[in-house]
Protein backbone atom coordinates (compact mmCIF):
# COMPACT_ATOMS: atom_id res chain seq x y z
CA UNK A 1 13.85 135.27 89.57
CA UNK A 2 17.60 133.80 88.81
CA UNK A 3 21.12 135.29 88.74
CA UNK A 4 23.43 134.59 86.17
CA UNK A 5 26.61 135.98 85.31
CA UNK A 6 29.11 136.37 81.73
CA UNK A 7 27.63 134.70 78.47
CA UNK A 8 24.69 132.21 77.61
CA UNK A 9 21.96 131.73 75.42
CA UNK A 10 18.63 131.51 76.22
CA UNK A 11 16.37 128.77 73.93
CA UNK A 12 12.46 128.39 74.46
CA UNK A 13 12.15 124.39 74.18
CA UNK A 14 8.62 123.55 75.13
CA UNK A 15 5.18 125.33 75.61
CA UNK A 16 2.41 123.75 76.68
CA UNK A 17 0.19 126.16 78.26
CA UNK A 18 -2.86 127.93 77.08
CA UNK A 19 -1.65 131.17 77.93
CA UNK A 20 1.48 133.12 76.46
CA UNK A 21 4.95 133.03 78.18
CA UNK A 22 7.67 134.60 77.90
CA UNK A 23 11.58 134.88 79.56
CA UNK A 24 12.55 138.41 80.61
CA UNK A 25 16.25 139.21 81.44
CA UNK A 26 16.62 142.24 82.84
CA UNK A 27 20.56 143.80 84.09
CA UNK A 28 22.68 146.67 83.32
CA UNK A 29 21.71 147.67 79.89
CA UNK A 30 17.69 147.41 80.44
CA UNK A 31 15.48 144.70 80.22
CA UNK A 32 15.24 141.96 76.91
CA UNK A 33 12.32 139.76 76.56
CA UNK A 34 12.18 136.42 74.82
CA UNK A 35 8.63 135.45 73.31
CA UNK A 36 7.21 131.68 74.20
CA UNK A 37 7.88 130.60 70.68
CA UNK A 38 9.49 126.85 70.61
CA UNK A 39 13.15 127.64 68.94
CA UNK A 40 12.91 131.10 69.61
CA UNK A 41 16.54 132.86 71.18
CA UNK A 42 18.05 135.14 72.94
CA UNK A 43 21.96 136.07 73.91
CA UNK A 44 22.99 137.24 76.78
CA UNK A 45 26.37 138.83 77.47
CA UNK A 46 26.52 140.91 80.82
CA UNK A 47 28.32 140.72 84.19
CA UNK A 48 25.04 140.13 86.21
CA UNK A 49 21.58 139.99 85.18
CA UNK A 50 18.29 138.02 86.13
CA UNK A 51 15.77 136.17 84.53
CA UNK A 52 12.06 135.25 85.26
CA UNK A 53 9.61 133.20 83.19
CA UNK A 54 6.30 134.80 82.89
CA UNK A 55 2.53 134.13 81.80
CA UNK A 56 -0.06 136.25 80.35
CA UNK A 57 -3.64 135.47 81.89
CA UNK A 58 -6.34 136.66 79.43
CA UNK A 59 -7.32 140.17 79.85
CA UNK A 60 -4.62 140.59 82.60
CA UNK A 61 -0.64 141.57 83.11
CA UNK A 62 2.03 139.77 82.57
CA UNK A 63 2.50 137.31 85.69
CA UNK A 64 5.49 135.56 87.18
CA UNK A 65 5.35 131.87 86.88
CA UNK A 66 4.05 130.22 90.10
CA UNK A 67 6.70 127.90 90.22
CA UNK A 68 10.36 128.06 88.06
CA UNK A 69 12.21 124.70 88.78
CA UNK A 70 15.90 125.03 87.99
CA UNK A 71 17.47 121.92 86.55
CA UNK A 72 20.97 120.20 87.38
CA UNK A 73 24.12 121.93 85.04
CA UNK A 74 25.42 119.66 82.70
CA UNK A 75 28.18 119.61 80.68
CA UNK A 76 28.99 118.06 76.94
CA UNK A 77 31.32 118.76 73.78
CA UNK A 78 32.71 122.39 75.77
CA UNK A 79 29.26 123.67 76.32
CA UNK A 80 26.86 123.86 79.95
CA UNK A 81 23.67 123.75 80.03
CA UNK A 82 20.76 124.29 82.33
CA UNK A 83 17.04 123.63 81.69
CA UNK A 84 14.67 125.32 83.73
CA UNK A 85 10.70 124.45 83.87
CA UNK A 86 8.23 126.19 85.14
CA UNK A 87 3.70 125.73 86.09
CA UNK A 88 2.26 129.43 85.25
CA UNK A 89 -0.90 129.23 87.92
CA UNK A 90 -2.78 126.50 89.31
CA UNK A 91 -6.25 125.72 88.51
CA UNK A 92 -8.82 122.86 90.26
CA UNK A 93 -7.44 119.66 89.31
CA UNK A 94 -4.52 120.67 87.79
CA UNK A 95 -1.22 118.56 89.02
CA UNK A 96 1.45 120.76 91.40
CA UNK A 97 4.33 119.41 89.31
CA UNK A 98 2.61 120.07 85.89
CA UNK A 99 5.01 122.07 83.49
CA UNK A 100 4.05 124.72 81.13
CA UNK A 101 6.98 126.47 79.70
CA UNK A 102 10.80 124.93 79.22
CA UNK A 103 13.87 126.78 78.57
CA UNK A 104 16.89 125.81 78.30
CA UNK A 105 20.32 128.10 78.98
CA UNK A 106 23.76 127.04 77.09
CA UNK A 107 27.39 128.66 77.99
CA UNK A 108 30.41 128.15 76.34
CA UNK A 109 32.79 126.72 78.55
CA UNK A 110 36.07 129.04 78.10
CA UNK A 111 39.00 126.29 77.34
CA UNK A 112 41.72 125.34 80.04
CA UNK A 113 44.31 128.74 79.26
CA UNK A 114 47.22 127.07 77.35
CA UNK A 115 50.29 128.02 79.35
CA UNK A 116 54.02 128.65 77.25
CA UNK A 117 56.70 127.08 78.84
CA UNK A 118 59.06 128.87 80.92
CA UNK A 119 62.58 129.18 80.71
CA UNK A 120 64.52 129.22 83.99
CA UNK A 121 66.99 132.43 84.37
CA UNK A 122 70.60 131.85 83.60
CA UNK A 123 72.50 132.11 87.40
CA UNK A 124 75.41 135.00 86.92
CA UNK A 125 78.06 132.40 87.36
CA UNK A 126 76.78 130.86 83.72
CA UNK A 127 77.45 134.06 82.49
CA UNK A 128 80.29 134.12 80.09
CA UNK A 129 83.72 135.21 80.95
CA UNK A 130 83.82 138.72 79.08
CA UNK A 131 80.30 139.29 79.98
CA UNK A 132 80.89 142.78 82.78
CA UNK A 133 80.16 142.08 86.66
CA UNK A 134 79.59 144.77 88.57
CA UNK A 135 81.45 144.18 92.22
CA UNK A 136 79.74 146.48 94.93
CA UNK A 137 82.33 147.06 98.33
CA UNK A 138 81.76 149.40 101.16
CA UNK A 139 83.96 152.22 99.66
CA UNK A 140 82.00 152.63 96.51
CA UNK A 141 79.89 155.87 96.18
CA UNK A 142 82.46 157.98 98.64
CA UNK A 143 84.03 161.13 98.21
CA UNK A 144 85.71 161.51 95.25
CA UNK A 145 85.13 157.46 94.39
CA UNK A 146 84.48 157.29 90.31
CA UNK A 147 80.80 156.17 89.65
CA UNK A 148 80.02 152.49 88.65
CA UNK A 149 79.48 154.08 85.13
CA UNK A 150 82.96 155.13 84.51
CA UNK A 151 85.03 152.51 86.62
CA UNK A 152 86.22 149.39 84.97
CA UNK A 153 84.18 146.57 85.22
CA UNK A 154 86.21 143.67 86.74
CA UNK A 155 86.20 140.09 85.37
CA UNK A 156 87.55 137.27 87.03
CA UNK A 157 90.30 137.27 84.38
CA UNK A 158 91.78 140.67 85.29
CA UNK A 159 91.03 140.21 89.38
CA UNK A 160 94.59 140.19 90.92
CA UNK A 161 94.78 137.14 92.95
CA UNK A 162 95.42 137.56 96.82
CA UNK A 163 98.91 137.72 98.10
CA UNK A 164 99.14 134.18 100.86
CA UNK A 165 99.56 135.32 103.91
CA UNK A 166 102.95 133.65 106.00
CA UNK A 167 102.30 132.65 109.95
CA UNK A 168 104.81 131.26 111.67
CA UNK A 169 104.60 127.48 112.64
CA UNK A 170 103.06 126.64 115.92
CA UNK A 171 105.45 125.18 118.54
CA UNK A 172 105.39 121.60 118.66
CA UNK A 173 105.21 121.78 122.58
CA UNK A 174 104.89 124.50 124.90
CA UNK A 175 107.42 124.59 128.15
CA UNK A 176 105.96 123.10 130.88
CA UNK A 177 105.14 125.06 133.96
CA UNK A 178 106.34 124.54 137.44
CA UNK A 179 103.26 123.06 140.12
CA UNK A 180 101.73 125.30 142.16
CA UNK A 181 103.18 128.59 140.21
CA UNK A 182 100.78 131.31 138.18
CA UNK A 183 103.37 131.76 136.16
CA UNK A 184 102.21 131.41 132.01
CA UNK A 185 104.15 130.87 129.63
CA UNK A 186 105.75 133.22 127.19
CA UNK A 187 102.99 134.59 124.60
CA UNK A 188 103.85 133.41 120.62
CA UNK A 189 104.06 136.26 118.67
CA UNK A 190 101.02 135.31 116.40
């Protein structure tokens, strides 16, 4: 018995056996069987299900096949496919590797997704000038403080621009002090 998973189609290929086969997937939604007719199908579309390739020995049940030989996955035109063989019983004389009943399992291959291309985010300084910025301080949201809602926005057109600030000059040379005396100099008022 084999696992699969999604979609594929099941095709009987080759017979060569004296007694009937037949495929039988079985998952979710109950069990499907395929007859052993060359060309006959069957589609598959669940999650998980099996499938095991079975014989019908003259006035017996249905039997698994002794041997189900999985073949390598190939690939061509956007569809894989898989043949598996399979030897119902063995008899005197009969060769181990003999093969009774072919089928062969197809699956779309779902195309490489197509992705759109992506358009970077504007930065807020690309924003244009009467476009609203909202400035957050630390003395938003107090006591009596208007809401961002109904306060102005500001825009770098209507910002006031800071006042420069005056410093005296710094003293080209300080006085020296006299050896051997902690005394420091006088303290500049800055």
């Amino acid at each position: 018995m084999l696992r699969f998973h999604g979609a594929w189609r099941i095709t009987v290929v080759g017979k060569n056996a004296s007694f009937d086969q037949r495929a039988v997937v079985r998952g979710p939604y109950g069990t499907r069987l395929l007859p052993g007719r060359v060309g006959a199908t069957l589609e598959i579309d669940e999650e998980s299900w099996t499938l095991s390739l079975e014989h019908h020995l003259w006035g017996r049940s249905w039997q698994p096949n002794l041997r189900v030989t999985p073949g390598p996955v190939t690939e061509r035109d956007g569809v894989r496919s898989r043949l598996l063989t399979s030897n119902d019983c063995h008899w005197p004389d009969k060769p181990l590797d003999y093969v009774n009943f072919v089928v062969r399992l197809d699956q779309s291959c779902a195309p490489a997704p197509v992705l759109a291309p992506v358009r970077a985010a504007r930065p807020v300084d690309a924003l244009p000038p009467s476009a609203p910025r909202a400035i957050r301080t630390s003395s938003s949201g107090g006591l009596g403080a208007p809401t961002p809602a109904s306060r102005p926005a500001a825009t770098p057109a209507s910002r006031p621009a800071a006042a420069p600030v005056s410093r005296p000059a710094t003293p080209a040379s300080r006085p020296a002090q006299a050896p051997g005396t902690n005394a420091r100099p006088a303290a500049t008022p800055w």
